[in-house]
PDB file of N, CA and C in Angstrom:
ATOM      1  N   UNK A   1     117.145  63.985-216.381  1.00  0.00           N
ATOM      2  CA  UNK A   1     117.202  62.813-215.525  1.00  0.00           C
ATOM      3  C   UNK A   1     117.896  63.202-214.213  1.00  0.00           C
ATOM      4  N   UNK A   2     117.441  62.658-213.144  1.00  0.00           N
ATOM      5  CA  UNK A   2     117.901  62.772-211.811  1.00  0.00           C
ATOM      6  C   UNK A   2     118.991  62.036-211.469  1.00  0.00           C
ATOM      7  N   UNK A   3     119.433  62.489-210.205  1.00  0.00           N
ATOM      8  CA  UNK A   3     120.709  61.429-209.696  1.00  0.00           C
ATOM      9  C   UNK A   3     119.724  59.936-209.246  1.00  0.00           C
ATOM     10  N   UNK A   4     118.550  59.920-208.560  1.00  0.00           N
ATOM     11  CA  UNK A   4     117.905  58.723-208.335  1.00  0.00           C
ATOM     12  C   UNK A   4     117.213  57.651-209.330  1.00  0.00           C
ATOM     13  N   UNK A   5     116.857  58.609-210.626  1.00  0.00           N
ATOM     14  CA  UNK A   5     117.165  58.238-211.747  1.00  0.00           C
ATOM     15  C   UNK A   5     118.415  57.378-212.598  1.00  0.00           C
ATOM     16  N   UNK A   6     119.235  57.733-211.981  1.00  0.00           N
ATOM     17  CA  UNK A   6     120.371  57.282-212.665  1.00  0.00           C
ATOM     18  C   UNK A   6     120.883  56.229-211.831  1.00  0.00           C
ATOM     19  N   UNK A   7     120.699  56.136-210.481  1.00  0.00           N
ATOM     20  CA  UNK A   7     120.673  55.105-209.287  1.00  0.00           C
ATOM     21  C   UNK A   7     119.902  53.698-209.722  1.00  0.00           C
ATOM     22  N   UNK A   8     118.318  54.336-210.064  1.00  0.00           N
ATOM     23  CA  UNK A   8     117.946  53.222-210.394  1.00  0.00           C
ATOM     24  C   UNK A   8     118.205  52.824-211.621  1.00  0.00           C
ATOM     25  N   UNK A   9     118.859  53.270-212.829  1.00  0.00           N
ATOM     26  CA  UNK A   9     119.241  52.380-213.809  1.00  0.00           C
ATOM     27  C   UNK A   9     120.801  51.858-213.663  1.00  0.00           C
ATOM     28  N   UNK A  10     121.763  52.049-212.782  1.00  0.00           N
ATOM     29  CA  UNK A  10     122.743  51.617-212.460  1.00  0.00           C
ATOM     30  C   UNK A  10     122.247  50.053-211.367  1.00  0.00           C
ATOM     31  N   UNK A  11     121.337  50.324-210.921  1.00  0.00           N
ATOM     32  CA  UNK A  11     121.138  49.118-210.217  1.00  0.00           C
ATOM     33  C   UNK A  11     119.981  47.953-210.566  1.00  0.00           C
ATOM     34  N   UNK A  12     119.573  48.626-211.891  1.00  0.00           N
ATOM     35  CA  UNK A  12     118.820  47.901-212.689  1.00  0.00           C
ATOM     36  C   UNK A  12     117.621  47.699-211.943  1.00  0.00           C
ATOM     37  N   UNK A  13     116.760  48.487-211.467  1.00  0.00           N
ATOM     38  CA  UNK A  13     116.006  48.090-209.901  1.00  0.00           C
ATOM     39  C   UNK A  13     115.085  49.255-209.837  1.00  0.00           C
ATOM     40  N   UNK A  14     113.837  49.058-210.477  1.00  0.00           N
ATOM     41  CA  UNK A  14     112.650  50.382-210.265  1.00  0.00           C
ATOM     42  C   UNK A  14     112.843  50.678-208.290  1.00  0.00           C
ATOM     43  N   UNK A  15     112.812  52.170-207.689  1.00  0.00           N
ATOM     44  CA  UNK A  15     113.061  52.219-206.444  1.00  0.00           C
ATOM     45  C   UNK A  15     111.486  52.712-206.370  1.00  0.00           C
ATOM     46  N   UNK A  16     111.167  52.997-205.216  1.00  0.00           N
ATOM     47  CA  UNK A  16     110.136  53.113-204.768  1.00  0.00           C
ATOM     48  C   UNK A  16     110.344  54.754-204.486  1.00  0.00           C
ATOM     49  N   UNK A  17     109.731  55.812-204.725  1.00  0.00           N
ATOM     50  CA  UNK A  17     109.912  56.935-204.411  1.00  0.00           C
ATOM     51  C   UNK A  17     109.040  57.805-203.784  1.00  0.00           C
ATOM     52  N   UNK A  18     109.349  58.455-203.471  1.00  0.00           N
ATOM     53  CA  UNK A  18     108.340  59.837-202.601  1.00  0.00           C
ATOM     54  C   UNK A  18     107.663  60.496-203.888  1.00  0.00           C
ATOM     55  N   UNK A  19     106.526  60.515-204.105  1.00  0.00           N
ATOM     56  CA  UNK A  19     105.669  61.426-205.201  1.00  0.00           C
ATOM     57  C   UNK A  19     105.774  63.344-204.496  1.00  0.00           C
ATOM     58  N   UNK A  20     105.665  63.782-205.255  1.00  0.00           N
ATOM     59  CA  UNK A  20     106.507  64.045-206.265  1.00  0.00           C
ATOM     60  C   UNK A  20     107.894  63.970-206.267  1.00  0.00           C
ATOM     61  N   UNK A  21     108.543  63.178-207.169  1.00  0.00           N
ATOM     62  CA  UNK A  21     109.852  63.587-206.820  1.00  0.00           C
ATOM     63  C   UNK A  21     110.881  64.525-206.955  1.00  0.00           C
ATOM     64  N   UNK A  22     110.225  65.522-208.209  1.00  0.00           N
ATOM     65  CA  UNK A  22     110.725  67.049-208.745  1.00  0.00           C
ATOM     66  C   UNK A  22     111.155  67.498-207.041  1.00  0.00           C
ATOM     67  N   UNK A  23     110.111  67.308-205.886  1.00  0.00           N
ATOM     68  CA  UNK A  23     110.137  67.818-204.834  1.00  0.00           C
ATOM     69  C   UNK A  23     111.211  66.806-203.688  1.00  0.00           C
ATOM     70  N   UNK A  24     111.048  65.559-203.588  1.00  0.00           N
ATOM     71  CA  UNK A  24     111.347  64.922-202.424  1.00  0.00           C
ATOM     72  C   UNK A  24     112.851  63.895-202.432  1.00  0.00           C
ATOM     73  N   UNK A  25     112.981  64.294-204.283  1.00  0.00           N
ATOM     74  CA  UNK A  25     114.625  63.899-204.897  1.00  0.00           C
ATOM     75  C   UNK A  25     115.506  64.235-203.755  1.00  0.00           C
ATOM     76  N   UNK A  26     115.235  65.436-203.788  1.00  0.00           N
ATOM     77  CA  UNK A  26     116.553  66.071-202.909  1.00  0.00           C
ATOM     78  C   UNK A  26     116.801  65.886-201.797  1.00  0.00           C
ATOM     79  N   UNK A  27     115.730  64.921-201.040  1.00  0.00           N
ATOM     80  CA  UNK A  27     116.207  64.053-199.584  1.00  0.00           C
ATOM     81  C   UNK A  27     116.362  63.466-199.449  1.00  0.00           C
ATOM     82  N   UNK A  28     116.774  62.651-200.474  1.00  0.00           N
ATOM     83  CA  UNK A  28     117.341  61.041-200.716  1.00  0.00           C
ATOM     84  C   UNK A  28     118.889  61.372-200.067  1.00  0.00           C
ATOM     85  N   UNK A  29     119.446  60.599-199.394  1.00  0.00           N
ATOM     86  CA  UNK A  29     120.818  60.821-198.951  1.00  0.00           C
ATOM     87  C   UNK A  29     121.566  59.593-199.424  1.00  0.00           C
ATOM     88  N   UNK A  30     120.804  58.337-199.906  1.00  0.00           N
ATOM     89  CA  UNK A  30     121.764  57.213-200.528  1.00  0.00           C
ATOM     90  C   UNK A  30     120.306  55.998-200.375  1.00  0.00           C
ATOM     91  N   UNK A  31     121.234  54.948-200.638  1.00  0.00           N
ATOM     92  CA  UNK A  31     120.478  53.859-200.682  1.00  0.00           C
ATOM     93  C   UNK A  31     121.454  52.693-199.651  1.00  0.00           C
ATOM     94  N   UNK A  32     120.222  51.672-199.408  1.00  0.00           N
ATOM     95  CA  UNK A  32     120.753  50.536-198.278  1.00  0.00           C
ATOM     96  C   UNK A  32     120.119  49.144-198.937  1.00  0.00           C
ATOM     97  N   UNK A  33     120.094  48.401-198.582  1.00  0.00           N
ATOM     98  CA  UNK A  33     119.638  46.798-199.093  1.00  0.00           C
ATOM     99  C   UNK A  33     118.804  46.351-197.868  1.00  0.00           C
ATOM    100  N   UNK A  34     117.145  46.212-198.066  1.00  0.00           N
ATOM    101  CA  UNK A  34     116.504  45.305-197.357  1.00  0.00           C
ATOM    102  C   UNK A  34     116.524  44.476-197.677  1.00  0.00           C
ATOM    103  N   UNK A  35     116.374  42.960-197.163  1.00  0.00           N
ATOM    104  CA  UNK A  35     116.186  41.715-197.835  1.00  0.00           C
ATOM    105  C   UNK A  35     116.897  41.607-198.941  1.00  0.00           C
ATOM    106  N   UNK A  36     117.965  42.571-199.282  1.00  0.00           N
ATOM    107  CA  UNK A  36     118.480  42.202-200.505  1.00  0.00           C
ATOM    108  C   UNK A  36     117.977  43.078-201.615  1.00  0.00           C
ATOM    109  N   UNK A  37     116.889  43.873-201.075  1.00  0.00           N
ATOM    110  CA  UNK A  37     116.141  44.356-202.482  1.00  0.00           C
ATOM    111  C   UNK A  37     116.882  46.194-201.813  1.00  0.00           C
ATOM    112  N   UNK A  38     117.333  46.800-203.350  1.00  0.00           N
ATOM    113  CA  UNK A  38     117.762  48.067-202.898  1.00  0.00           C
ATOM    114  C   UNK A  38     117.069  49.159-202.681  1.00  0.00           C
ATOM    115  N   UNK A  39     117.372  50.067-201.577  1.00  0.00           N
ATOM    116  CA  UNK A  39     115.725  50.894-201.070  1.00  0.00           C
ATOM    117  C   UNK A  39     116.615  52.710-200.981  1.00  0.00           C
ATOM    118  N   UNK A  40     115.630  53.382-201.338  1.00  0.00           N
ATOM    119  CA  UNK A  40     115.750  55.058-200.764  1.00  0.00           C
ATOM    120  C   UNK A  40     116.218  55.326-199.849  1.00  0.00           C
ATOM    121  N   UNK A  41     117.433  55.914-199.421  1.00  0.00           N
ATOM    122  CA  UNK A  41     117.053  56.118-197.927  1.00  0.00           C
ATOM    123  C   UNK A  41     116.988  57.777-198.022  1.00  0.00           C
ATOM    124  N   UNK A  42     115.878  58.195-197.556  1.00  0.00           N
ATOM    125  CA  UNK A  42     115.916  59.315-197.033  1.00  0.00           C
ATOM    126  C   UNK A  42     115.948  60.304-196.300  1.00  0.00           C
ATOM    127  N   UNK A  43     116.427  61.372-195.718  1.00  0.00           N
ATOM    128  CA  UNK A  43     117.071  62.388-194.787  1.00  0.00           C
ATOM    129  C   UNK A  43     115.697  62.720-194.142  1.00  0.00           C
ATOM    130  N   UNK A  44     114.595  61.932-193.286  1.00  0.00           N
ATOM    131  CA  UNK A  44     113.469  62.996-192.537  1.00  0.00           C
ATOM    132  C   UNK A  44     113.812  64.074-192.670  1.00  0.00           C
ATOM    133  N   UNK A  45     114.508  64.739-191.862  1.00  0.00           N
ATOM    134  CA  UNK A  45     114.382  66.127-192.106  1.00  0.00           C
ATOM    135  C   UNK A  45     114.399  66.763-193.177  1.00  0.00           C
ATOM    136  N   UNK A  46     115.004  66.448-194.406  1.00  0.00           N
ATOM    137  CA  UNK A  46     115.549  67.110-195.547  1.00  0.00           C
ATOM    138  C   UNK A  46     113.661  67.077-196.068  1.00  0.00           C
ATOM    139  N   UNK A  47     113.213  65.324-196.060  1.00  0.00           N
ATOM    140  CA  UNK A  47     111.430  65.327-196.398  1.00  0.00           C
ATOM    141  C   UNK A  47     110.518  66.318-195.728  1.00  0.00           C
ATOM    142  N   UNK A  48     110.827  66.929-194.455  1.00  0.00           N
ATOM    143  CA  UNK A  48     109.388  67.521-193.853  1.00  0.00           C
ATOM    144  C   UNK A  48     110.201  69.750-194.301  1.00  0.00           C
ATOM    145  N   UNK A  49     111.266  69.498-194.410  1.00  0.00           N
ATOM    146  CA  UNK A  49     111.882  70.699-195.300  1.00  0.00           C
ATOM    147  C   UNK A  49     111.728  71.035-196.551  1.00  0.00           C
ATOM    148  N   UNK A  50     111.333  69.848-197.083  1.00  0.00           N
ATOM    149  CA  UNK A  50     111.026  69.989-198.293  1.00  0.00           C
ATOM    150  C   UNK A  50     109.478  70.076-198.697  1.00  0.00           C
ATOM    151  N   UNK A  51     108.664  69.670-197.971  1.00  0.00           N
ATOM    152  CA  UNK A  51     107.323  69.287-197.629  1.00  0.00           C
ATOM    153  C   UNK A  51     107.053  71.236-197.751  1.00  0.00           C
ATOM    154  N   UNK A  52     107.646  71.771-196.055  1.00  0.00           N
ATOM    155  CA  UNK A  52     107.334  72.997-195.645  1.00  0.00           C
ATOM    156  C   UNK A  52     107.702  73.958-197.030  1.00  0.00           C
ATOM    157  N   UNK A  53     108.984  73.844-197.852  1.00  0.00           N
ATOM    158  CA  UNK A  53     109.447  74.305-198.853  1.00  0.00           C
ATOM    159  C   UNK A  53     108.520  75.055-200.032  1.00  0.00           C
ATOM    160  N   UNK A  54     107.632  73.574-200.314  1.00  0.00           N
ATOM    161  CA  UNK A  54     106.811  73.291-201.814  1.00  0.00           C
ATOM    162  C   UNK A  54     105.233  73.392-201.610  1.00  0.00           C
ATOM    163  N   UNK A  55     105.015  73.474-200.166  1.00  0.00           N
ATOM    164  CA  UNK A  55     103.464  73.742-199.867  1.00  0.00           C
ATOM    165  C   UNK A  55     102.839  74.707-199.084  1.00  0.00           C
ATOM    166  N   UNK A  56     104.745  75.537-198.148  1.00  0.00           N
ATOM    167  CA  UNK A  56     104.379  76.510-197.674  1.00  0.00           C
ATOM    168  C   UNK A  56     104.269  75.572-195.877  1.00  0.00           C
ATOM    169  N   UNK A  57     103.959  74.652-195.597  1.00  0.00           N
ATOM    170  CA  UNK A  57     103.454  74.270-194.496  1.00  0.00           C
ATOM    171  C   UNK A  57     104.562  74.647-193.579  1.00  0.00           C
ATOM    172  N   UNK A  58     104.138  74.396-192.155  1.00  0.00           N
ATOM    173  CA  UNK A  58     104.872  75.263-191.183  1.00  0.00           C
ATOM    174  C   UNK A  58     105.662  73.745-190.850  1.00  0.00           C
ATOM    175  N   UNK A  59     106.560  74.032-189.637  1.00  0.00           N
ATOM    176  CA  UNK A  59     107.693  72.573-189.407  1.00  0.00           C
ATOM    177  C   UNK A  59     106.360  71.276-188.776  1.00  0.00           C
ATOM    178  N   UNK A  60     105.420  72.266-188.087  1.00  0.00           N
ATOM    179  CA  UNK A  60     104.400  71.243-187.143  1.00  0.00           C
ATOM    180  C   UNK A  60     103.593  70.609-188.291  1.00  0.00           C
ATOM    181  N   UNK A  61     102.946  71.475-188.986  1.00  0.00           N
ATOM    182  CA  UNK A  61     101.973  70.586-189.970  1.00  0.00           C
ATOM    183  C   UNK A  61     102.786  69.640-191.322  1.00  0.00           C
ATOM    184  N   UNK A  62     103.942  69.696-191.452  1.00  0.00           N
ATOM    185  CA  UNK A  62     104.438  69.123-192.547  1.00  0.00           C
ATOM    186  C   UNK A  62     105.144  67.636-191.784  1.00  0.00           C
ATOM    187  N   UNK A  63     105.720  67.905-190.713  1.00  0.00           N
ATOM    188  CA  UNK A  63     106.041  66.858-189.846  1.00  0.00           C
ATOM    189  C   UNK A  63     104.712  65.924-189.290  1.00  0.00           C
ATOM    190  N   UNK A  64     103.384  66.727-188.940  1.00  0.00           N
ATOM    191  CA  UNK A  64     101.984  65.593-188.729  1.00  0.00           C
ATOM    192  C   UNK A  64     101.693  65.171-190.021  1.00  0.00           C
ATOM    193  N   UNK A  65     101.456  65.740-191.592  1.00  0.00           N
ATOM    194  CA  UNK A  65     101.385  65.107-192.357  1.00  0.00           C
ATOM    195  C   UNK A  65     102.465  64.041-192.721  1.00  0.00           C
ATOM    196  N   UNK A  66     103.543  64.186-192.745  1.00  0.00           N
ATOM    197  CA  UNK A  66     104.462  62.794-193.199  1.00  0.00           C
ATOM    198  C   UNK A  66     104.276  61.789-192.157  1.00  0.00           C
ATOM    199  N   UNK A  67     104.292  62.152-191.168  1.00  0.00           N
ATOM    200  CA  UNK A  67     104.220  60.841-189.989  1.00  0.00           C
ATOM    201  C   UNK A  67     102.858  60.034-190.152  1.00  0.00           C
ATOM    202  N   UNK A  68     101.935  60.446-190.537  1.00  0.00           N
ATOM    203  CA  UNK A  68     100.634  60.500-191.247  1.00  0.00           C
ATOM    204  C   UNK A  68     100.865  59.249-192.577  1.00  0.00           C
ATOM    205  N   UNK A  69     101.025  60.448-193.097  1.00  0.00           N
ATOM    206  CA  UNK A  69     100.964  60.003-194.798  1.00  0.00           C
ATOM    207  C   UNK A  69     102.188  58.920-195.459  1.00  0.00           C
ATOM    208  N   UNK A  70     103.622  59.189-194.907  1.00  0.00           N
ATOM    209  CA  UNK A  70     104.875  58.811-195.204  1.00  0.00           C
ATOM    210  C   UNK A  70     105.344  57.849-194.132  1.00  0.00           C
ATOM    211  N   UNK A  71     106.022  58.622-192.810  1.00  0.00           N
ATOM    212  CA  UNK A  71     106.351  57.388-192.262  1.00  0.00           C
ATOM    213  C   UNK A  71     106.328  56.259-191.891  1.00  0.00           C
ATOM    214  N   UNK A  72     104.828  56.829-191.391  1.00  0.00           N
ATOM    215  CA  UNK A  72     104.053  55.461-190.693  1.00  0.00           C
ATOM    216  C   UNK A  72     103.098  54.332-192.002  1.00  0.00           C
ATOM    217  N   UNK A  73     103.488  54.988-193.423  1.00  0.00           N
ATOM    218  CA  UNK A  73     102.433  54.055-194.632  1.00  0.00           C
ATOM    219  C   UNK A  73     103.346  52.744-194.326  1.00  0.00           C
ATOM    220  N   UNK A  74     102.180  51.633-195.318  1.00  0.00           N
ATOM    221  CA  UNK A  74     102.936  50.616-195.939  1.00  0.00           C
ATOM    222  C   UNK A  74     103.087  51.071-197.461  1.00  0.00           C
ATOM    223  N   UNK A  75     104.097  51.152-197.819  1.00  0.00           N
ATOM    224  CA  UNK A  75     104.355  51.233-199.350  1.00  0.00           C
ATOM    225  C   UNK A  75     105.107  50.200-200.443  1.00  0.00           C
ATOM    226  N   UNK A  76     104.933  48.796-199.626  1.00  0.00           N
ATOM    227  CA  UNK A  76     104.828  47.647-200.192  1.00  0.00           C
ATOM    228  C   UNK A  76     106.756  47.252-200.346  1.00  0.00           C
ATOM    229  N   UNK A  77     106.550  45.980-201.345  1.00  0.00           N
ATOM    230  CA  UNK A  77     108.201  46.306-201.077  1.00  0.00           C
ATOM    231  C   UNK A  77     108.885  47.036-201.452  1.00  0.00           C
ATOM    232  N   UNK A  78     110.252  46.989-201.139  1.00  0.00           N
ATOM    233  CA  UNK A  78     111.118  48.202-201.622  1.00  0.00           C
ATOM    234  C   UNK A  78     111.098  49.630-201.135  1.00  0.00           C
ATOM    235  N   UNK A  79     110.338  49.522-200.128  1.00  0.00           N
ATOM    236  CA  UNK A  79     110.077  50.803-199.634  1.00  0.00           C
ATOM    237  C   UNK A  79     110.996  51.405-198.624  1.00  0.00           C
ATOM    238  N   UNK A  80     111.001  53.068-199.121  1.00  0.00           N
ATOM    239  CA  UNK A  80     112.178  53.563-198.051  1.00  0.00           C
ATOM    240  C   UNK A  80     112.255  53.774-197.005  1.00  0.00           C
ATOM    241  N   UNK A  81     113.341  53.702-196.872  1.00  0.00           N
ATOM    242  CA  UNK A  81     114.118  53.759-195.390  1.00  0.00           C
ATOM    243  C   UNK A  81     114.085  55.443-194.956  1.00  0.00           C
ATOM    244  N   UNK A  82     113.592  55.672-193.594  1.00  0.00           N
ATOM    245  CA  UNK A  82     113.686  57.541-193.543  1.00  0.00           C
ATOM    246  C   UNK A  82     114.874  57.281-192.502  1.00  0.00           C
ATOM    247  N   UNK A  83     115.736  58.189-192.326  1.00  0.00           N
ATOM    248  CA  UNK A  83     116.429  58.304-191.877  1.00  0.00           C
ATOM    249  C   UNK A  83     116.542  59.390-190.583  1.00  0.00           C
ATOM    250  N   UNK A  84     116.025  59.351-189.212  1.00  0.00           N
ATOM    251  CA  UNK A  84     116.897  60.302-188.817  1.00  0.00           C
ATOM    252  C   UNK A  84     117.645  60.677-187.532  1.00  0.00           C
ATOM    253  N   UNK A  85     118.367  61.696-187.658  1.00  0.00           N
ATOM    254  CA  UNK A  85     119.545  61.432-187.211  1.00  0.00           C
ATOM    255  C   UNK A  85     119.547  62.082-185.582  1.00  0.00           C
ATOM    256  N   UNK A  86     120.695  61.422-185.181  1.00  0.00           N
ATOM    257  CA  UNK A  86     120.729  61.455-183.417  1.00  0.00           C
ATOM    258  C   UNK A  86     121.587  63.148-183.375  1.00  0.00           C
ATOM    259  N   UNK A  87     121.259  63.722-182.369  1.00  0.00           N
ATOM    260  CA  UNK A  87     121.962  64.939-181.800  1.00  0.00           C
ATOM    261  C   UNK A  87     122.950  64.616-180.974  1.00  0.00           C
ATOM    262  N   UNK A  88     123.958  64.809-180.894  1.00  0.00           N
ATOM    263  CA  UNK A  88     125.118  64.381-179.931  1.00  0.00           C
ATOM    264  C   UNK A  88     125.746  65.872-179.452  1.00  0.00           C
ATOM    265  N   UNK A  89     125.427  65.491-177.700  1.00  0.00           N
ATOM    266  CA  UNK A  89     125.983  67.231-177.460  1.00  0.00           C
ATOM    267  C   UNK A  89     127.582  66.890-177.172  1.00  0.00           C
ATOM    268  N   UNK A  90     128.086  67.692-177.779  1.00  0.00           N
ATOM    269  CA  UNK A  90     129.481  67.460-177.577  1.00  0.00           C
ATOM    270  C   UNK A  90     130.352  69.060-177.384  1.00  0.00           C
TER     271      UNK A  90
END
């Protein structure tokens, strides 16, 4: 059993996940509340790293497929949140 596994039986709450998740577990960085209902949130980058990881794809084609296939879907409710993050030059 997984840590998102164990998320969703602590919150009593089937989550909506990235298929496969053997593969896309590991970019989950936490969870947030839409509407109240509790959702994935996951690390973009950690997804199109993990994408390039498990299929071999390069940063360009794994990033056009998720924006494709993942970001831009509807995956009904409960669906996750991608996350990503700002560069701050400091």
């Amino acid at each position: 059993m997984s840590i998102v596994d164990d998320l969703a039986d602590e919150l009593d709450d089937p989550l909506v996940r990235l298929d496969p998740p053997e593969v896309y577990d590991a970019a989950v960085v936490g969870y947030a509340h839409y509407k109240s209902t509790p959702v994935l949130v996951y690390d973009a980058d950690l997804v199109i790293a993990q994408k390039m990881k498990h299929d071999g794809d390069s940063y360009e084609d794994a990033l056009e497929w998720h924006e494709f296939n993942t970001f831009s879907a509807w995956m009904g409710e409960g669906a996750p949140i991608f996350l990503w993050r700002m560069r701050h030059d400091s």
